[in-house]
Protein backbone atom coordinates (compact mmCIF):
# COMPACT_ATOMS: atom_id res chain seq x y z
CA UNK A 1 -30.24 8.06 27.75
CA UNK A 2 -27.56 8.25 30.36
CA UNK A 3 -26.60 12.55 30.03
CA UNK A 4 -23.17 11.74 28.52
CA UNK A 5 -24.96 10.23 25.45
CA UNK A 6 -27.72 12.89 25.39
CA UNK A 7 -25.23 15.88 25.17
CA UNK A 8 -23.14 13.93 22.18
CA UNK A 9 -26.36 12.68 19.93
CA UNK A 10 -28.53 16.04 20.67
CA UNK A 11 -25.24 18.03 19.80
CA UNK A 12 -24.48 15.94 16.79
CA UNK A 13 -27.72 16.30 15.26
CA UNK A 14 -27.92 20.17 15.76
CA UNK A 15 -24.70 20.25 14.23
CA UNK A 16 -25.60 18.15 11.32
CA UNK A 17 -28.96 20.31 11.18
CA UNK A 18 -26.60 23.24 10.06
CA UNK A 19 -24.22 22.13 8.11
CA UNK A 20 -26.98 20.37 5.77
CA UNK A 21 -28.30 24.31 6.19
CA UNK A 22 -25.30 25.82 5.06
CA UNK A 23 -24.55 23.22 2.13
CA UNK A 24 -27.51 23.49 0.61
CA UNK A 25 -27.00 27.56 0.68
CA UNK A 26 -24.02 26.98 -0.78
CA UNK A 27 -25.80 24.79 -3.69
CA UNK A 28 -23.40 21.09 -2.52
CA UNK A 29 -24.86 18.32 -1.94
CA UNK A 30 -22.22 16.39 -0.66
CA UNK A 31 -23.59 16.05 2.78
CA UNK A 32 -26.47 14.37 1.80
CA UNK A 33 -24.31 11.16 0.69
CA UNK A 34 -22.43 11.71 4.02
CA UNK A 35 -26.19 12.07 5.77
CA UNK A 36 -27.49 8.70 3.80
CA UNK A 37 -24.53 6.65 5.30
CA UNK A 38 -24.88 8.01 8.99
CA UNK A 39 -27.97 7.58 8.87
CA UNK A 40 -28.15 4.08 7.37
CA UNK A 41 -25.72 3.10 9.91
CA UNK A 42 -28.03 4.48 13.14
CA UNK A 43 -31.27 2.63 11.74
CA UNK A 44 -29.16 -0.56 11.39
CA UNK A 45 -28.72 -0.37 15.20
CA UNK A 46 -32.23 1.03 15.87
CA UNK A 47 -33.56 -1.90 13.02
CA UNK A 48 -31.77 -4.70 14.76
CA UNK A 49 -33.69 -7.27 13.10
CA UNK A 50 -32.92 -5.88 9.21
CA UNK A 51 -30.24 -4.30 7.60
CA UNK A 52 -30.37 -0.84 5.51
CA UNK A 53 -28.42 -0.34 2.64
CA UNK A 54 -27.40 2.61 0.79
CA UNK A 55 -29.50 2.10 -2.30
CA UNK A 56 -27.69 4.75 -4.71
CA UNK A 57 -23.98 3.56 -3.44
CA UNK A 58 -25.81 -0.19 -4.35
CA UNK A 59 -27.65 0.18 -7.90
CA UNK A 60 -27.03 4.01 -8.95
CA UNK A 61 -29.35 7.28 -7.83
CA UNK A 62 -32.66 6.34 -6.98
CA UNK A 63 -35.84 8.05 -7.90
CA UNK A 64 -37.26 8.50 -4.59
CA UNK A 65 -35.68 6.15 -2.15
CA UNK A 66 -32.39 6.05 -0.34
CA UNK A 67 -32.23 3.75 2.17
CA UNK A 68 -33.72 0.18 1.78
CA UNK A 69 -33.85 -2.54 4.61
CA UNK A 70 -33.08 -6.37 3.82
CA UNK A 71 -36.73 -7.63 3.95
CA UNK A 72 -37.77 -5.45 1.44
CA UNK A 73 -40.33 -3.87 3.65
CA UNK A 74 -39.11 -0.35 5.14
CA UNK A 75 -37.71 2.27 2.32
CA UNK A 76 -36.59 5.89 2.98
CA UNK A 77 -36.14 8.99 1.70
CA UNK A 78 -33.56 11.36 3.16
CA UNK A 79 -33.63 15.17 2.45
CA UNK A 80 -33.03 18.38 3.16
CA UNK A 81 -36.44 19.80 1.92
CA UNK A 82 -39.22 19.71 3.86
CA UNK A 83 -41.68 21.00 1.23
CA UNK A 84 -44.97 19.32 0.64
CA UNK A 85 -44.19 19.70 -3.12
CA UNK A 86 -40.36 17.50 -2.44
CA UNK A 87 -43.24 14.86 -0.60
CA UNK A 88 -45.69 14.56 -3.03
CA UNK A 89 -42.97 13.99 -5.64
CA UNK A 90 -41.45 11.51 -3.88
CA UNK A 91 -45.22 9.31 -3.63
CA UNK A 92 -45.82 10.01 -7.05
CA UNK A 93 -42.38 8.38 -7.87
CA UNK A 94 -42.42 5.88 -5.93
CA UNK A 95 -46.07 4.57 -6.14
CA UNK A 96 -44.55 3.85 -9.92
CA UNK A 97 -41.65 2.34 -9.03
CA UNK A 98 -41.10 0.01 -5.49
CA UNK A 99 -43.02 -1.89 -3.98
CA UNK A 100 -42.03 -1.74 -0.17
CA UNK A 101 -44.41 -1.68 2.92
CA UNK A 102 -43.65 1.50 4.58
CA UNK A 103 -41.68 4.94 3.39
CA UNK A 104 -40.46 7.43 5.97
CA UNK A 105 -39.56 10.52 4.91
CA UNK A 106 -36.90 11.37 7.06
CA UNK A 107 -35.75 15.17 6.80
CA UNK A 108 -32.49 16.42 7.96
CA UNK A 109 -33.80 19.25 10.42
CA UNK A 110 -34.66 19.17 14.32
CA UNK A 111 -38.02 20.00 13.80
CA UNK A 112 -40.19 19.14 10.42
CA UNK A 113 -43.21 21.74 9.14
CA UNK A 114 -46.83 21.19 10.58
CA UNK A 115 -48.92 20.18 7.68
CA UNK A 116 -52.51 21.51 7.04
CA UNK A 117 -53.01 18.41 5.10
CA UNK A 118 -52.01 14.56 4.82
CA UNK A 119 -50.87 12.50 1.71
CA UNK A 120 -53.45 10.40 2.13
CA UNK A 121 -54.95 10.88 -1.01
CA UNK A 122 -51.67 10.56 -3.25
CA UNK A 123 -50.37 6.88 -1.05
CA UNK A 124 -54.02 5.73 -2.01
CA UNK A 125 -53.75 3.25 0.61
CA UNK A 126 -50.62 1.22 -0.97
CA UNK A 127 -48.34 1.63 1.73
CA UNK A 128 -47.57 3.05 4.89
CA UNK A 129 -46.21 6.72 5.15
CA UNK A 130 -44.33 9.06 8.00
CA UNK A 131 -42.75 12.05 8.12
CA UNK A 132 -39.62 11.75 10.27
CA UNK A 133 -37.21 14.65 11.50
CA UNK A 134 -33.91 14.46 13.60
CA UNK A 135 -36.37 15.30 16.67
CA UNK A 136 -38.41 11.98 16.28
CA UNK A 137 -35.25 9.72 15.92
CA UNK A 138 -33.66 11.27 19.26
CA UNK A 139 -36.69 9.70 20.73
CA UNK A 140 -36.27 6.61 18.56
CA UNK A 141 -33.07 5.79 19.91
CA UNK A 142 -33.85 7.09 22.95
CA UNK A 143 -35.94 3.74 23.40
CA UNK A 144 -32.67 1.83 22.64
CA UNK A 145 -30.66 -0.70 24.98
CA UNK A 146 -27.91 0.94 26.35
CA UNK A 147 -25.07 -0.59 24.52
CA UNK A 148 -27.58 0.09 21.23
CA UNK A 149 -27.61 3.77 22.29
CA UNK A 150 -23.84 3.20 22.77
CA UNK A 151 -22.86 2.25 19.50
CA UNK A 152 -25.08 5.25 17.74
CA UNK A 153 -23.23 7.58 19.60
CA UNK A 154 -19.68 5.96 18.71
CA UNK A 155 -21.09 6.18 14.83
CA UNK A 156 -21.90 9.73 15.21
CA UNK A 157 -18.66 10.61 17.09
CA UNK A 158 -16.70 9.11 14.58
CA UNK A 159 -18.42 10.91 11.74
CA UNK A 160 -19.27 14.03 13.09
CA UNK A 161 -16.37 14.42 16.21
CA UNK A 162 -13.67 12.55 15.01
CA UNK A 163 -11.52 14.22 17.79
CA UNK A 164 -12.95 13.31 20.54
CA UNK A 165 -12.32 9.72 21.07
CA UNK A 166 -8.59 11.07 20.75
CA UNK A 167 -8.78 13.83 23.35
CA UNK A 168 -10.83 12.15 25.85
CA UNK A 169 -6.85 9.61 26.07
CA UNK A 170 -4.29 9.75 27.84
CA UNK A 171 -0.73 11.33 27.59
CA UNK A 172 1.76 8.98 27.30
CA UNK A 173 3.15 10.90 30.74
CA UNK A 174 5.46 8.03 31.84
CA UNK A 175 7.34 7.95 28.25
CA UNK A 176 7.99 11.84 28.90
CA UNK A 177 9.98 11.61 32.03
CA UNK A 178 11.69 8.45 30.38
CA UNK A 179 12.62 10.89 27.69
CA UNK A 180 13.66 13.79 30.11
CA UNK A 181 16.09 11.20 32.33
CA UNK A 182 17.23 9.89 29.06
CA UNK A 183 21.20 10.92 28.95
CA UNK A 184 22.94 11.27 25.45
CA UNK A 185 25.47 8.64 24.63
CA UNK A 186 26.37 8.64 21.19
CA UNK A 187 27.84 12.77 21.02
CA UNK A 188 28.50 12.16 17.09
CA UNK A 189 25.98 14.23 14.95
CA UNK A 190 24.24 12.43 11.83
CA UNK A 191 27.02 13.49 9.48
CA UNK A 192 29.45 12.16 11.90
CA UNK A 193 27.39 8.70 12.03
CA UNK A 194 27.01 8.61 8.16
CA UNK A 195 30.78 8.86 7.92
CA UNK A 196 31.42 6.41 10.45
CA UNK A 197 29.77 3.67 8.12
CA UNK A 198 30.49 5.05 4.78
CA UNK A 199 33.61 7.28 4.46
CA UNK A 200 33.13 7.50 1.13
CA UNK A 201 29.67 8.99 1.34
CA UNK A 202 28.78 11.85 -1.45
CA UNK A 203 28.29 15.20 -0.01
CA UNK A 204 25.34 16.22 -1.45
CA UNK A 205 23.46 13.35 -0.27
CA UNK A 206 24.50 14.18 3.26
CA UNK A 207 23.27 17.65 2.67
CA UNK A 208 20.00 16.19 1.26
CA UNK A 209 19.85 14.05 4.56
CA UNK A 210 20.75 17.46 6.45
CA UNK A 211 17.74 19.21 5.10
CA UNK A 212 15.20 16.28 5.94
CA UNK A 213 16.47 16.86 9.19
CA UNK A 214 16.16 20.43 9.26
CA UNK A 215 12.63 20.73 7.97
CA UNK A 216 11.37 18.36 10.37
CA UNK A 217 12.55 19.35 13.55
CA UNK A 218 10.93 22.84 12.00
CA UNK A 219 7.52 20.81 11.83
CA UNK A 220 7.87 19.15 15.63
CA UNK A 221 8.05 22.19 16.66
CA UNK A 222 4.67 22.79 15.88
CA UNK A 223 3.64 20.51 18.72
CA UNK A 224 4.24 20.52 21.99
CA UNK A 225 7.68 19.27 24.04
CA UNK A 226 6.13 16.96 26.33
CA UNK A 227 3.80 15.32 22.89
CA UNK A 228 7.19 15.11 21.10
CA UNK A 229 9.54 13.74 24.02
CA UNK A 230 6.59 11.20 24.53
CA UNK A 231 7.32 10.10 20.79
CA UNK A 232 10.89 10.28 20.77
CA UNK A 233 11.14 7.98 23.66
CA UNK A 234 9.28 5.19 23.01
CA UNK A 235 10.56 5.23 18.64
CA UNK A 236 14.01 5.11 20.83
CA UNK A 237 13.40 2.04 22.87
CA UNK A 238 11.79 0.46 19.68
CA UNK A 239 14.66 1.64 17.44
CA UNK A 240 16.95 0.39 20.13
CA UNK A 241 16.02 -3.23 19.81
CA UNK A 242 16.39 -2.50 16.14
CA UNK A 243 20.06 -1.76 15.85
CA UNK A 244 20.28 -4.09 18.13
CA UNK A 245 19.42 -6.83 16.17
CA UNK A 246 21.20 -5.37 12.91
CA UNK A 247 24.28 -4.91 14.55
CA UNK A 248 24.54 -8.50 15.92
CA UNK A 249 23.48 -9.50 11.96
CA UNK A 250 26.11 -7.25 10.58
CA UNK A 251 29.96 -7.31 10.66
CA UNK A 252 31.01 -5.19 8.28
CA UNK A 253 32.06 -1.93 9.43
CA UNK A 254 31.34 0.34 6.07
CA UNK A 255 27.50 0.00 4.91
CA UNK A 256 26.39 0.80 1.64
CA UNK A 257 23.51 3.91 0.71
CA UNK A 258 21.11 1.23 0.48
CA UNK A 259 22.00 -0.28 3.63
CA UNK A 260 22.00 3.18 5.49
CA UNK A 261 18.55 3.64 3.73
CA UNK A 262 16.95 -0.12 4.59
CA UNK A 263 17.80 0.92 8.03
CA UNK A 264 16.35 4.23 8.54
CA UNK A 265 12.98 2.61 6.69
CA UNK A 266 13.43 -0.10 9.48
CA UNK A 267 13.49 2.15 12.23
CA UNK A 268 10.59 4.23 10.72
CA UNK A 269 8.64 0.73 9.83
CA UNK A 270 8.83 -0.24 13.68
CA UNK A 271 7.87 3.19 14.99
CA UNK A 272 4.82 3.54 12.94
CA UNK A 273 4.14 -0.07 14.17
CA UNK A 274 4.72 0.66 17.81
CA UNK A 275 2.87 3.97 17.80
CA UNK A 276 -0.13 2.82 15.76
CA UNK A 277 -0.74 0.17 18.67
CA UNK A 278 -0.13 2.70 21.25
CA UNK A 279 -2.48 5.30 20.31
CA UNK A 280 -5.39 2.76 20.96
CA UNK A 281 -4.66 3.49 24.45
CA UNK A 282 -2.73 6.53 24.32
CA UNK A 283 -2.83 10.26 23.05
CA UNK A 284 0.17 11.13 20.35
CA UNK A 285 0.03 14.37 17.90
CA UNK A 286 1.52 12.45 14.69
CA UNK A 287 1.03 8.63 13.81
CA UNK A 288 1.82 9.17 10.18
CA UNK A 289 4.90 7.58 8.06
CA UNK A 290 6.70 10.54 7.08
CA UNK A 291 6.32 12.30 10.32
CA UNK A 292 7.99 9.31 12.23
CA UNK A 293 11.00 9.38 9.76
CA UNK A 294 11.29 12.80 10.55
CA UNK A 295 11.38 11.76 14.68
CA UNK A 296 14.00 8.81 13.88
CA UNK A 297 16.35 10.90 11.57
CA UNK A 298 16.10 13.65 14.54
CA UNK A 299 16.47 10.85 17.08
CA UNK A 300 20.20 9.81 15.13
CA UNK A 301 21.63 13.39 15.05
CA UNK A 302 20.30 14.02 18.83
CA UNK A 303 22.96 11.19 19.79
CA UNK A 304 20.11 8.63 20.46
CA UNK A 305 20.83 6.52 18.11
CA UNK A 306 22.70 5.44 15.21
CA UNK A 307 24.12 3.18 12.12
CA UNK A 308 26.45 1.23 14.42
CA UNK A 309 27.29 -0.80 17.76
CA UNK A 310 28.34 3.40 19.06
CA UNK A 311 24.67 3.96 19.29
CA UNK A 312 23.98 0.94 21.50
CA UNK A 313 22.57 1.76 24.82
CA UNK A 314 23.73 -0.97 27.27
């Protein structure tokens, strides 16, 4: 494995190792669901030929299998314990009860107990039995293509560092000078703008639009200026084209609530839009709905936009 890969899968499985440690302390058992799927999903890639299914997501809990392949011919048990008791149940069980070739016992620990005895006795010859730990499949998909060994360490960075695909992009640094050369236009605040299109507007709802305001430039400020100014300036060129087009659709000069409101979910609606797309490629700090609102309602009473042909930026 190229060293890249080696540093991600070894550290994934140590952490893994201890959380399943620290879980089981704790009595939850959580993990081992979360462990199953992983799991399933890495022998899929290192089983190219067959596909493993979750068999207690599929049919309900089973006795002593988890994981079952397509042909009907590899089953396995994944666990925490490593106890020759937990294995010997598991035989007992499943001599009753399946009827597949070969049953790994795959535990969730780097390095599994050395056994004074085999299980030979209990399997009686039906099937074919191994005792797997997080060591042996290192080396397992250590004998993998490259793009195989690829893919199990994009599964295992998505499930165990979801982070890191998003640290390891860019900053949108070109959108942030944009932002900082960006001159205001429209000096009107967003009371100012609401009045403009609806004298008749009731206070309190401008106060209610006031506080939205307030409390999220009080949450961008958790982040920093150059993330944000990224953000603002490319929901501004979006937004842009926006009232654009619903100022070249609309001649009446007074808009209704629900106008004013249809608009602002607009704005948001193409922001989420634009940034979702862009943060395949690019690093941003929120991609959420109501975060986005918060950047276009910020955007209107920071004079960079608007409800009318006043916040147009020729």
């Amino acid at each position: 494995m190229a060293r890249v890969h080696t540093d991600i899968i070894i550290n994934a499985f140590s952490i893994l190792e201890n959380k399943i440690k620290l879980y089981s302390h704790l009595n939850l058992h959580d993990i081992n669901i979360h462990l199953e799927n992983i799991l399933r999903d890495i022998l899929n890639v290192i089983y190219s030929d067959r596909t493993f299914k979750n068999l207690n997501t599929e049919k309900g809990n089973f006795a002593s299998i988890d994981l079952g392949d397509s042909l009907n011919d590899i089953a396995f048990q994944v666990t925490s314990s490593t106890t020759a008791k937990k294995v010997t149940e598991t035989i007992s069980k499943y001599k009753d009860e399946y009827n597949y070739n070969k049953v790994f016992m795959l535990y969730g620990v780097i390095k599994k107990p050395k056994r004074k005895k085999n299980f030979d006795k209990e399997i009686d010859g039906r099937f074919e039995f191994e005792e797997w730990d997080f060591r042996l499949l290192v080396e397992k998909i250590n004998d993998c293509k490259s793009d195989e060994i690829n893919q199990i360490q994009q599964i295992l960075i998505k499930e165990i560092f979801p982070n890191l695909n998003e640290n390891s992009k860019n900053e949108d640094e070109s959108a942030s000078k944009y932002w900082g050369n960006l001159e205001k236009k429209d000096i009107r605040n967003f009371k100012d703008k609401l009045l403009a299109v609806n004298s008749s507007i009731r206070t309190a709802r401008i106060e209610m639009y006031c506080r939205e305001i307030a409390s999220g430039k009080a949450e961008l400020s958790n982040y920093s200026a150059r993330d944000i100014s990224a953000m603002k300036y490319r929901v501004f060129e979006i937004c842009q084209k926006e009232l654009l087009d619903f100022c070249d659709e609309n001649e009446k000069n007074e808009l209704s609530v629900i106008e004013i409101n249809k608009l602002i979910d607009n704005y948001t609606e193409k922001a989420f839009s634009l940034i979702e797309e862009r943060a395949k490629d690019y690093s941003y700090p929120l991609k959420n709905k109501d975060s986005l609102r918060k950047i276009v309602l910020a955007l209107i009473d920071e004079c960079y936009l608007s409800f009318d042909e006043n916040g147009i930026y020729a």
